[in-house]
C-alpha atoms as a PDB file:
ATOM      1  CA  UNK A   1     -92.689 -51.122  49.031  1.00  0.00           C
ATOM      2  CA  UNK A   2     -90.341 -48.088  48.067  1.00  0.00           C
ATOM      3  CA  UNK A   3     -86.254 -48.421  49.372  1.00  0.00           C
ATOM      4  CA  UNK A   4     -85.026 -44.912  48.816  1.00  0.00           C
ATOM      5  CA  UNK A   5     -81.101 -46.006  48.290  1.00  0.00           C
ATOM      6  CA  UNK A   6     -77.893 -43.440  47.154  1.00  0.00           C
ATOM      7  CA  UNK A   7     -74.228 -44.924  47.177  1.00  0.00           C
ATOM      8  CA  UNK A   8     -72.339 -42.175  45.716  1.00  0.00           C
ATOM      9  CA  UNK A   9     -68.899 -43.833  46.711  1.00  0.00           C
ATOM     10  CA  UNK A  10     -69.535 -46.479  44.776  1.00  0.00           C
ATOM     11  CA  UNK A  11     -70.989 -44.664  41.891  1.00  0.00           C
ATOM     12  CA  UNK A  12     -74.629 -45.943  42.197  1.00  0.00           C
ATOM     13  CA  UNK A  13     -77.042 -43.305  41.420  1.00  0.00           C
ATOM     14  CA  UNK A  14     -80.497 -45.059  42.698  1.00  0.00           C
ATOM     15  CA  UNK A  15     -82.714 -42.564  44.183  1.00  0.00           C
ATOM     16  CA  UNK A  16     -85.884 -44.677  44.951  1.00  0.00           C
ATOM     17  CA  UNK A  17     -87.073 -48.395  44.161  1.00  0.00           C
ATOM     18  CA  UNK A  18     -90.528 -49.468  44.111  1.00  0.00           C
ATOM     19  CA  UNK A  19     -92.377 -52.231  42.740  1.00  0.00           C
ATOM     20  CA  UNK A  20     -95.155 -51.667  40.370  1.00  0.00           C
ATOM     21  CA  UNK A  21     -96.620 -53.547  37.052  1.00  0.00           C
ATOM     22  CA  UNK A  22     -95.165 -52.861  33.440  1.00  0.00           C
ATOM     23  CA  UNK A  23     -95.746 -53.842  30.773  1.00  0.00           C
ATOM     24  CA  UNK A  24     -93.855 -57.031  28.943  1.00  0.00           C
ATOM     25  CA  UNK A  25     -91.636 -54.456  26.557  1.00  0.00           C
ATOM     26  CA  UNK A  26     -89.544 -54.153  29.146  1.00  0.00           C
ATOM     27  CA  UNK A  27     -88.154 -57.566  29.561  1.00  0.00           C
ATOM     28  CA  UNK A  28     -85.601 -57.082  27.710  1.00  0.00           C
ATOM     29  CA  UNK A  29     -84.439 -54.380  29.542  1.00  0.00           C
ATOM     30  CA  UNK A  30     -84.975 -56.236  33.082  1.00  0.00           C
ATOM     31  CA  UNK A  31     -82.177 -59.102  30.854  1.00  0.00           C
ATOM     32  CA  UNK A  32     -79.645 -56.469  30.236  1.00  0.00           C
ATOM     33  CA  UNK A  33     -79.820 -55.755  33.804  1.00  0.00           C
ATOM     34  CA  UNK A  34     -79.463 -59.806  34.860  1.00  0.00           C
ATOM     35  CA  UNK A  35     -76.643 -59.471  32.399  1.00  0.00           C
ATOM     36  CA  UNK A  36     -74.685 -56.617  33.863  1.00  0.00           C
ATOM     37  CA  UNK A  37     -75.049 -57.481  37.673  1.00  0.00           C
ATOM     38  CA  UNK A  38     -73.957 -61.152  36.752  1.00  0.00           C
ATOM     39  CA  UNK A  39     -71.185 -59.484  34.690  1.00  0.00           C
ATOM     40  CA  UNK A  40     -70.251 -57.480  37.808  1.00  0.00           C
ATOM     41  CA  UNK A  41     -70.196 -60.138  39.888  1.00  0.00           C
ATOM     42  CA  UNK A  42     -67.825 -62.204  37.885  1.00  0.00           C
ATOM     43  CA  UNK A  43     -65.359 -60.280  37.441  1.00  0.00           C
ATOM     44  CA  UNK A  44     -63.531 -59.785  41.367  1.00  0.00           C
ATOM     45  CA  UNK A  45     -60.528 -58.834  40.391  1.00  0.00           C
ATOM     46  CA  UNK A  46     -62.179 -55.921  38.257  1.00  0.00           C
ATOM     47  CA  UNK A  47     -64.415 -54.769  41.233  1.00  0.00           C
ATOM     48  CA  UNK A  48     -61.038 -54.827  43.470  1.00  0.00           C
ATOM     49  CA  UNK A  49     -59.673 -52.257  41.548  1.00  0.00           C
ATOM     50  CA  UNK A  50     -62.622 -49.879  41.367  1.00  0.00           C
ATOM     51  CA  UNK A  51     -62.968 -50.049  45.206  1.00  0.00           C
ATOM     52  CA  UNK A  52     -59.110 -49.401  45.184  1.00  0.00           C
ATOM     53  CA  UNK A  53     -59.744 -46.118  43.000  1.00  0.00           C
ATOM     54  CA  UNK A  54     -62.824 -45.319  45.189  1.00  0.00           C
ATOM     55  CA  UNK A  55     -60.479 -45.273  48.328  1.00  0.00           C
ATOM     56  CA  UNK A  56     -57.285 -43.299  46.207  1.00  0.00           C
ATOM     57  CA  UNK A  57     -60.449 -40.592  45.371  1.00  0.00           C
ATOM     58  CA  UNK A  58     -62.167 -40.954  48.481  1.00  0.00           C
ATOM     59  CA  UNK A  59     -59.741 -41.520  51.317  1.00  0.00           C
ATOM     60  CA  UNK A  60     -60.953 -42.679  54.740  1.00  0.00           C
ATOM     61  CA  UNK A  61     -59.447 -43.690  58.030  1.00  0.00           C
ATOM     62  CA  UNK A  62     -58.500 -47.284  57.862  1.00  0.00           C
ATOM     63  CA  UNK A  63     -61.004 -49.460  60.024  1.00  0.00           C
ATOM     64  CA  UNK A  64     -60.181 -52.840  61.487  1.00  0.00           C
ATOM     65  CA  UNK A  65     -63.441 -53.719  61.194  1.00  0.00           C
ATOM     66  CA  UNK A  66     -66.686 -52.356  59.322  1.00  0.00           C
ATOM     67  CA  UNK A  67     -68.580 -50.109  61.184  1.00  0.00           C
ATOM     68  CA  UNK A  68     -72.947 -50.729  61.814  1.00  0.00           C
ATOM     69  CA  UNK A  69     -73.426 -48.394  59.136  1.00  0.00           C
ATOM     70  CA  UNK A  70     -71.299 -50.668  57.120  1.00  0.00           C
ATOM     71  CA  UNK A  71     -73.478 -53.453  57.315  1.00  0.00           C
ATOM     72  CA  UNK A  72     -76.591 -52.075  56.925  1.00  0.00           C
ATOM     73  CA  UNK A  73     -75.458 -50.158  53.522  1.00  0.00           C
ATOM     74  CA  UNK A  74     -74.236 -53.350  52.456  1.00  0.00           C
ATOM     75  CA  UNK A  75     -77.827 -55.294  53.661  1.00  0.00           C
ATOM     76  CA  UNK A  76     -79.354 -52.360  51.744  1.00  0.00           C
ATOM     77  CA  UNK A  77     -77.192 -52.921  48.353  1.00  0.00           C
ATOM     78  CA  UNK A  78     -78.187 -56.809  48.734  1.00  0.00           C
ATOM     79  CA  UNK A  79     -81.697 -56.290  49.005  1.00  0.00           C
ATOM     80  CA  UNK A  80     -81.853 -53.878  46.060  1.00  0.00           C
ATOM     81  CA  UNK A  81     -79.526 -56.519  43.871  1.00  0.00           C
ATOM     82  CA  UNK A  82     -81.788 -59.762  45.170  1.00  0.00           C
ATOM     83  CA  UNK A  83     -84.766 -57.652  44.101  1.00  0.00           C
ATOM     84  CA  UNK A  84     -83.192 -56.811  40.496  1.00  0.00           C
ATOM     85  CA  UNK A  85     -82.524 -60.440  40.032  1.00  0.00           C
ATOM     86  CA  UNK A  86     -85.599 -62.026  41.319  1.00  0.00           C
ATOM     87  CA  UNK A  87     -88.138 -59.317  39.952  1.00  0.00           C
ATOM     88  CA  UNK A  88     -90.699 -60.327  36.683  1.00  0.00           C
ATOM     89  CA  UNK A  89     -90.082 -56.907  34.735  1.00  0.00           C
ATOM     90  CA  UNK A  90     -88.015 -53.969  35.072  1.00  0.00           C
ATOM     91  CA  UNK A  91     -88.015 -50.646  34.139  1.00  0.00           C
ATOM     92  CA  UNK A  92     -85.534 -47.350  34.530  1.00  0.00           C
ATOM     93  CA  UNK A  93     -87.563 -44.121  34.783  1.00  0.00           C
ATOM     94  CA  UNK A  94     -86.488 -40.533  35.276  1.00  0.00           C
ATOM     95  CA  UNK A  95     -88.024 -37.768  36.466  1.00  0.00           C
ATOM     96  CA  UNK A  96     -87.384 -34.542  37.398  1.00  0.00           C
ATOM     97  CA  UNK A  97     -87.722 -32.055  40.959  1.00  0.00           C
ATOM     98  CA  UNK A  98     -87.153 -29.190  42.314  1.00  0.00           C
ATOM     99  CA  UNK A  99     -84.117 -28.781  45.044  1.00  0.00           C
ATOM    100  CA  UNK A 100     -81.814 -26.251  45.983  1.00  0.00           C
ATOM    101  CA  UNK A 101     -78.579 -25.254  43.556  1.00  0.00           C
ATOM    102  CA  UNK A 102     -75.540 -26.538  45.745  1.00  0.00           C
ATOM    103  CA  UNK A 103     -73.016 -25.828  43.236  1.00  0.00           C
ATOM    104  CA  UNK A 104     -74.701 -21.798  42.612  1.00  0.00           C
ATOM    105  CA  UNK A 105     -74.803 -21.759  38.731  1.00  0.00           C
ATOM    106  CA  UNK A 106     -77.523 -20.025  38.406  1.00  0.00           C
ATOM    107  CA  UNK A 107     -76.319 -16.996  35.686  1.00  0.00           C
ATOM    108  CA  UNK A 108     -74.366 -14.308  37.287  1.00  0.00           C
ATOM    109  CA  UNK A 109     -76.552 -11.936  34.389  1.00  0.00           C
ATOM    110  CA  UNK A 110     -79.452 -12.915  35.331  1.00  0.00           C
ATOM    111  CA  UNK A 111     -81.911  -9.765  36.350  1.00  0.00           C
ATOM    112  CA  UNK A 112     -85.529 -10.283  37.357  1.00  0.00           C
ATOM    113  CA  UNK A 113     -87.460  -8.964  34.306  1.00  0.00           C
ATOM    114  CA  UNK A 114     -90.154  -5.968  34.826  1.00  0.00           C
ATOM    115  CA  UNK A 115     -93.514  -6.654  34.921  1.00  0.00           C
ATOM    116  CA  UNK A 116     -95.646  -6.102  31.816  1.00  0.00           C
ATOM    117  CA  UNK A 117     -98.190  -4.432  33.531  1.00  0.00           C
ATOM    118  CA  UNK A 118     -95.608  -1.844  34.894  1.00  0.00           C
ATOM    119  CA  UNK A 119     -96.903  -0.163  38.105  1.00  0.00           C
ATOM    120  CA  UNK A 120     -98.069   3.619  36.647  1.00  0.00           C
ATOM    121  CA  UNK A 121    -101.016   5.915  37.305  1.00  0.00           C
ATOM    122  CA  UNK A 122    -102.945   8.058  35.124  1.00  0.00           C
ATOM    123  CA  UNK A 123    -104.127  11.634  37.006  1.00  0.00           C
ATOM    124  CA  UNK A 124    -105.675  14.204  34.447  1.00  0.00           C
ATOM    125  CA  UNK A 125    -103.412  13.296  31.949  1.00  0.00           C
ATOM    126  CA  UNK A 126    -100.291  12.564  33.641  1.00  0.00           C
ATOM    127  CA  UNK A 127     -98.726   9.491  33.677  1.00  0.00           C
ATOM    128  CA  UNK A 128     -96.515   8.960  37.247  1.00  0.00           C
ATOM    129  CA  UNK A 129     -94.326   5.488  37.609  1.00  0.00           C
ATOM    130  CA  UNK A 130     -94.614   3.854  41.256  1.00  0.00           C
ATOM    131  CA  UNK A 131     -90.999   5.123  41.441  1.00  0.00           C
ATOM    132  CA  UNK A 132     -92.092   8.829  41.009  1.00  0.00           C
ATOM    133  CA  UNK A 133     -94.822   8.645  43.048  1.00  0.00           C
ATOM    134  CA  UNK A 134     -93.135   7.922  46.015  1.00  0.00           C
ATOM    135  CA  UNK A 135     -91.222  10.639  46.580  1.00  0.00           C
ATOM    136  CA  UNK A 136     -94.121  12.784  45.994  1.00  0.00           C
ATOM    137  CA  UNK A 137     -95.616  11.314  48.952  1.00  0.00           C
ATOM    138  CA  UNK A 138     -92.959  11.008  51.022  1.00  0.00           C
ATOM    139  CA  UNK A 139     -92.311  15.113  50.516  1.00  0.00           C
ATOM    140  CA  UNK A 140     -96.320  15.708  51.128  1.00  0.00           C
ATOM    141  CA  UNK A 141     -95.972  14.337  54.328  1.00  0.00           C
ATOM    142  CA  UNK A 142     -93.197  16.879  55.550  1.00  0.00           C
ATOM    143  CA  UNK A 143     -94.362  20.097  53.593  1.00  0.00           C
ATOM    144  CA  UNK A 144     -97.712  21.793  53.486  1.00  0.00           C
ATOM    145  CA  UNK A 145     -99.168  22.399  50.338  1.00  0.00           C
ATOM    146  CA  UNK A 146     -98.528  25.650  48.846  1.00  0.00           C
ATOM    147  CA  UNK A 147     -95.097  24.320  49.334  1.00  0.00           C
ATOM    148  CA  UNK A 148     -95.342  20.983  47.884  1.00  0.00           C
ATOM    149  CA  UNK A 149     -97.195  23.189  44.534  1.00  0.00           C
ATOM    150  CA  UNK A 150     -93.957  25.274  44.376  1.00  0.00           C
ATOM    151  CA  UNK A 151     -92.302  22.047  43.812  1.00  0.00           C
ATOM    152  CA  UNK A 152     -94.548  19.639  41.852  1.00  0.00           C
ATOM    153  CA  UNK A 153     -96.286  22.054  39.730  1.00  0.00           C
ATOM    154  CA  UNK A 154     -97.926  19.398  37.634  1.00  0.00           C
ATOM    155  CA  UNK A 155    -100.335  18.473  40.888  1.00  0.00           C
ATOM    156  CA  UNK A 156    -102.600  21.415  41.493  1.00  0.00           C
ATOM    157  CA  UNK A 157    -104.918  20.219  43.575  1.00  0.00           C
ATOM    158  CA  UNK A 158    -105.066  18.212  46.807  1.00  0.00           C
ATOM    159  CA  UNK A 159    -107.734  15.475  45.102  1.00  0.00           C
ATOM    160  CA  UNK A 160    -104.555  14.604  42.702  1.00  0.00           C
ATOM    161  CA  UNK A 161    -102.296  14.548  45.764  1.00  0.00           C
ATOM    162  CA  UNK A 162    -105.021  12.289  47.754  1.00  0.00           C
ATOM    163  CA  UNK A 163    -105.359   9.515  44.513  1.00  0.00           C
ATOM    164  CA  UNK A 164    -101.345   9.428  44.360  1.00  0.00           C
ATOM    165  CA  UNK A 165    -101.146   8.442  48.078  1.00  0.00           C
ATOM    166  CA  UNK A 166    -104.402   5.882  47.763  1.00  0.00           C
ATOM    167  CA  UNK A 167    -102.529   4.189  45.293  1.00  0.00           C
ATOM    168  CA  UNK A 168     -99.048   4.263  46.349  1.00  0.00           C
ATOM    169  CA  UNK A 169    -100.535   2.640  49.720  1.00  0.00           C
ATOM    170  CA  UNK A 170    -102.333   0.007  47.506  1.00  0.00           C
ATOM    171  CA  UNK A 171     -98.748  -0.775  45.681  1.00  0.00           C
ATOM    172  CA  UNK A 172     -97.162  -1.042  49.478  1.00  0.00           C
ATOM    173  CA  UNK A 173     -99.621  -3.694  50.695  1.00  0.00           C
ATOM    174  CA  UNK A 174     -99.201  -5.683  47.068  1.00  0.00           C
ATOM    175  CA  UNK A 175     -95.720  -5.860  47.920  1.00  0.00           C
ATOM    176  CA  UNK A 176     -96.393  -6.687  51.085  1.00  0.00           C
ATOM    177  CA  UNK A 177     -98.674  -9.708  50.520  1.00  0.00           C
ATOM    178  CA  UNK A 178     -96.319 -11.103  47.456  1.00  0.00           C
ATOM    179  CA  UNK A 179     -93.635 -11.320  50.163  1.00  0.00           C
ATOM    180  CA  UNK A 180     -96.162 -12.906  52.250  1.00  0.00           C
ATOM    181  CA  UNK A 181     -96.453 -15.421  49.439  1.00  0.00           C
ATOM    182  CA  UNK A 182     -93.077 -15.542  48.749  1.00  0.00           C
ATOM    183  CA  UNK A 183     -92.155 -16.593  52.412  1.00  0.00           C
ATOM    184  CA  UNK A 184     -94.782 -19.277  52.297  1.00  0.00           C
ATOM    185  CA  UNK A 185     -93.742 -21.021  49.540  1.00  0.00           C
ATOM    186  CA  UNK A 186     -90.550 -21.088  50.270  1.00  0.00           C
ATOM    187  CA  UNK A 187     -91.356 -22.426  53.991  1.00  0.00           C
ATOM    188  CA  UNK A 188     -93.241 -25.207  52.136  1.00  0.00           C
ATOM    189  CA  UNK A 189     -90.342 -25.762  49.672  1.00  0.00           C
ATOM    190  CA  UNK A 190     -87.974 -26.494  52.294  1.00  0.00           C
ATOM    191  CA  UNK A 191     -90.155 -28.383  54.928  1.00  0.00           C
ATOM    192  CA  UNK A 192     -90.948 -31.039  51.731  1.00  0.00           C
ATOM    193  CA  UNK A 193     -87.402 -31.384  50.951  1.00  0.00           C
ATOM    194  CA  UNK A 194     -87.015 -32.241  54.650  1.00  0.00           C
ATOM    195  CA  UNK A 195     -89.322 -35.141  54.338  1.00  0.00           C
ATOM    196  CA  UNK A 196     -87.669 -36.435  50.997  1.00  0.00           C
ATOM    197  CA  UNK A 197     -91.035 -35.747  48.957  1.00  0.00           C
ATOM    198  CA  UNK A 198     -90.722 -34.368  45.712  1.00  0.00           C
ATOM    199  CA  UNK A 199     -91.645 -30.929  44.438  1.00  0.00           C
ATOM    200  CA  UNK A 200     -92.441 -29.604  40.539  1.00  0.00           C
ATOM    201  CA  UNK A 201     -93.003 -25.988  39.268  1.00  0.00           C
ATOM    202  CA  UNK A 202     -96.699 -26.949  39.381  1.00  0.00           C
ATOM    203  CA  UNK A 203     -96.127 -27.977  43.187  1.00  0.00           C
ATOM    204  CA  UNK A 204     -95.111 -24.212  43.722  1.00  0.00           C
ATOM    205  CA  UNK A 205     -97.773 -22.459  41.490  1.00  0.00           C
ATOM    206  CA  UNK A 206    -100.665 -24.515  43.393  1.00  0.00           C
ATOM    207  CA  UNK A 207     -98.872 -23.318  47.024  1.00  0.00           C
ATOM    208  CA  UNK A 208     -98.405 -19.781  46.060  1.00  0.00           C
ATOM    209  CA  UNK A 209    -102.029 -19.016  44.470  1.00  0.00           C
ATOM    210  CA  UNK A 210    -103.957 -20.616  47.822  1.00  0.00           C
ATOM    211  CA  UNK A 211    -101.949 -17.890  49.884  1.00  0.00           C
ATOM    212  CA  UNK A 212    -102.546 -15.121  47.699  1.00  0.00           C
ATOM    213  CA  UNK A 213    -106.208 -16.551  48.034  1.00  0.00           C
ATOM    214  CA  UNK A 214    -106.143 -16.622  51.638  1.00  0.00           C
ATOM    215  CA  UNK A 215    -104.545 -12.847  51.382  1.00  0.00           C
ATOM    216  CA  UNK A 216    -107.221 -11.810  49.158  1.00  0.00           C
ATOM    217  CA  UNK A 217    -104.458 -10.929  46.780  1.00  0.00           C
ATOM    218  CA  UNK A 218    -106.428 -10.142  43.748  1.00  0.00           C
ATOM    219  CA  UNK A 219    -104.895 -10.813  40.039  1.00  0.00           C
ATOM    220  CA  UNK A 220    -102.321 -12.794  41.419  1.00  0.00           C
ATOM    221  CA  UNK A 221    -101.784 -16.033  39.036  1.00  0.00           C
ATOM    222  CA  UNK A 222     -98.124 -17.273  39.774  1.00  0.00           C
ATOM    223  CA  UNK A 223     -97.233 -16.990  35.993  1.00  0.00           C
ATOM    224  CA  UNK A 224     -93.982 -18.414  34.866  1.00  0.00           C
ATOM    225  CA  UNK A 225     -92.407 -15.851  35.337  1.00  0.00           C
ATOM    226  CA  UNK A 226     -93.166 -15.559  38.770  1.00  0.00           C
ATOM    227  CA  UNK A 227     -91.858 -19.209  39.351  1.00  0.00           C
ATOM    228  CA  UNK A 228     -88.524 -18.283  37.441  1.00  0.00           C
ATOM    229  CA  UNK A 229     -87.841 -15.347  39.581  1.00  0.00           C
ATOM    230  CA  UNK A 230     -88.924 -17.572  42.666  1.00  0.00           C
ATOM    231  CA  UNK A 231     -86.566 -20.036  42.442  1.00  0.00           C
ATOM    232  CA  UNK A 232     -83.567 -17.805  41.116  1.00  0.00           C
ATOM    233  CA  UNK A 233     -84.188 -15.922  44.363  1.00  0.00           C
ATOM    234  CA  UNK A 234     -84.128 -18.707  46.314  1.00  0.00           C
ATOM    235  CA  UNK A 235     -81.063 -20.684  44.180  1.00  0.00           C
ATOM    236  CA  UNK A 236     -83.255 -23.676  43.124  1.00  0.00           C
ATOM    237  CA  UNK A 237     -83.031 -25.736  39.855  1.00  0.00           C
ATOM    238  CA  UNK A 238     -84.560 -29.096  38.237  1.00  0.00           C
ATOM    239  CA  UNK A 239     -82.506 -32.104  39.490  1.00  0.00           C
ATOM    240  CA  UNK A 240     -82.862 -35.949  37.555  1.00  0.00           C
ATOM    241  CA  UNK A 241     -83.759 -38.773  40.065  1.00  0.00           C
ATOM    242  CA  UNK A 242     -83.767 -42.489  38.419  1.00  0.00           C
ATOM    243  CA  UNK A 243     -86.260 -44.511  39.494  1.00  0.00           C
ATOM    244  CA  UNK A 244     -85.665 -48.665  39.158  1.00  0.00           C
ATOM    245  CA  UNK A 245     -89.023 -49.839  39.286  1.00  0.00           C
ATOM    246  CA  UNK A 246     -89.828 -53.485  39.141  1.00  0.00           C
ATOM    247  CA  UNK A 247     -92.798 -55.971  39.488  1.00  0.00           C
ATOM    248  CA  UNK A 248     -92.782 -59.471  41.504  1.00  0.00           C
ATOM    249  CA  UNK A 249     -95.396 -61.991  40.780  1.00  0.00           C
ATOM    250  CA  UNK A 250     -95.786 -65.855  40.599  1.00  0.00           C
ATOM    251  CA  UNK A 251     -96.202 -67.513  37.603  1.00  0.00           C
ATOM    252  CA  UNK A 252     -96.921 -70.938  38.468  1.00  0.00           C
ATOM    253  CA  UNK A 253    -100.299 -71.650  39.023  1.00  0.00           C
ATOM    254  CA  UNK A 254    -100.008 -74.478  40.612  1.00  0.00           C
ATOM    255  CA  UNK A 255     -98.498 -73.301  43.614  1.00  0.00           C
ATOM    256  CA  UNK A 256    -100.832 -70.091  43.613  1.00  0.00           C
ATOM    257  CA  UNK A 257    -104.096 -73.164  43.917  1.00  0.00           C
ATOM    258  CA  UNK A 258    -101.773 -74.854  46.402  1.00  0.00           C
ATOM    259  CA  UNK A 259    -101.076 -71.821  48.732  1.00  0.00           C
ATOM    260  CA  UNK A 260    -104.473 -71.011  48.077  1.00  0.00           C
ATOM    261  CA  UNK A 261    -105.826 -75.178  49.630  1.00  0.00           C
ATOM    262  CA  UNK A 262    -103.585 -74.866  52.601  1.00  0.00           C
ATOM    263  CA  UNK A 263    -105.103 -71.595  54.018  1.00  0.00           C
ATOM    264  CA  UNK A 264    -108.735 -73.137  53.279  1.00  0.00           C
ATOM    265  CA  UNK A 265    -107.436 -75.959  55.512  1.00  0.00           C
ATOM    266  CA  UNK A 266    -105.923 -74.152  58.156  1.00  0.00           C
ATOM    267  CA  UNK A 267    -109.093 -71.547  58.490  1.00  0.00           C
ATOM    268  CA  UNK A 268    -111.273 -74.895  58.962  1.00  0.00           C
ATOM    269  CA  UNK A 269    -109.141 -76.335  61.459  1.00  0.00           C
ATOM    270  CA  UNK A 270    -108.681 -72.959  63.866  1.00  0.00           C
ATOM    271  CA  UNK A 271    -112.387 -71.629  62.881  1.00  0.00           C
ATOM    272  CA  UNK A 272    -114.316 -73.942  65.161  1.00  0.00           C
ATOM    273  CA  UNK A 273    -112.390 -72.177  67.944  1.00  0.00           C
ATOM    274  CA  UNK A 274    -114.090 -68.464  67.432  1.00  0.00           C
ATOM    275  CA  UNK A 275    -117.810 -67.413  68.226  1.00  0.00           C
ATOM    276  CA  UNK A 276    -119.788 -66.785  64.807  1.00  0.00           C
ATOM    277  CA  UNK A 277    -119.700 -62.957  65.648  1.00  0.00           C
ATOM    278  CA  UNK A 278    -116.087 -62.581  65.875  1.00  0.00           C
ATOM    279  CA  UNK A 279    -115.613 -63.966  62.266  1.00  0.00           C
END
């Protein structure tokens, strides 16, 4: 059973609380809980005054009576309590998600780094960057050759001319597809936030490399980097969830052996009432 729980006015910071089994070093722990929520609940006139501050910080419109939202956050806070007191073992765990920057920190210096595999291209001894080269073709495709020689006198022949364009094209569709990939993930991203389930870096990595399968995106490998540059884009960080997670068992075995005799009993007295095949 998981109660996903946040009470910010009150200053409660439980994101999610689910019972599972630890081990017995954390007994002591599960005490110093006991010990706090009993010390909470004996002091009133302390707990008056930090609901006073809560409404000075926090004002509201005064409410003769408490709303149905009221109640249920206060059901909710009394099951979570009831289950901190009656629970074996207890342990506080963090971990850590993705979700979106709300307060934009994200470094106002930051630049996307280049690739270390810049985009360049080798024709009989000339190097051309992806940024030259595309001008070259754009002019090709509005001047006929003699014309174009006059200007770029490095290219001499049309075979140059034809590798430039192959590979500028090639460069276009890469670009293409990574925003493919980029739109994906981040389609993913948010429809998981929507449904409250966490996401990691690895999360993103495994999302982005089956679309640049599916886009035959060859040499693709969403590196680090690539994640980093993802989620500045896109004004995500890490964000700290604590998890309460404790475990409820009986420990009297007598009562286990006596629960155990009165459904024996019962199933004899109601079995006689069922065909052999329907049991």
């Amino acid at each position: 059973m998981t109660l996903y729980l946040t009470v910010s006015s009150f200053g409660f910071g439980f994101e999610s609380f689910e019972i599972t089994s630890r081990p017995k070093s954390y007994q002591n722990q599960y005490q110093n809980w006991q010990n706090l929520i009993k010390a909470y609940t004996a002091k009133p006139k302390l707990n008056q005054n930090l609901i006073l501050k809560t409404e000075e910080k926090h004002p509201e419109p005064t409410k003769d009576e408490p709303s149905s939202k009221d109640y249920e956050l206060a059901d909710q806070l009394f099951l979570l309590f009831n289950e901190l007191l009656t629970s074996a073992k207890l342990l506080v765990d963090h971990i850590v998600t993705l979700d979106f920057n709300e307060y934009g920190d994200c470094s106002a210096d930051y630049q996307e780094e280049e690739d270390d595999n810049a985009v360049a291209l080798n024709v009989d001894g000339i190097t051309y960057s992806y940024d030259t080269m595309c001008p070259i073709v754009e002019f090709s495709k509005t001047h006929t050759f003699p014309t174009f020689r006059r200007r770029y006198r490095q290219i001499k022949y049309k075979e140059q001319l034809r590798r430039i364009k192959r590979y500028v094209n090639a460069q276009d569709m890469k670009t293409q597809k990574l925003q493919f990939v980029d739109n994906f993930v981040y389609t993913e991203f948010i429809r998981a936030r929507e449904c409250c389930l966490p996401m990691h870096d690895s999360d993103l990595r495994r999302l982005a490399i089956r679309k640049a399968h599916n886009l035959y995106l060859v040499g693709f490998m969403a590196s680090s980097h690539w994640i980093l540059d993802f989620k500045r884009r896109h004004h995500i960080s890490s964000r700290k969830v604590t998890k309460l997670v404790t475990k409820n068992h009986l420990e009297d075995r007598n009562e286990i052996l006596k629960s155990a005799e009165r459904f024996v009993k019962t199933v004899k007295n109601t079995i006689s009432d069922y065909a052999e095949d329907h049991i």
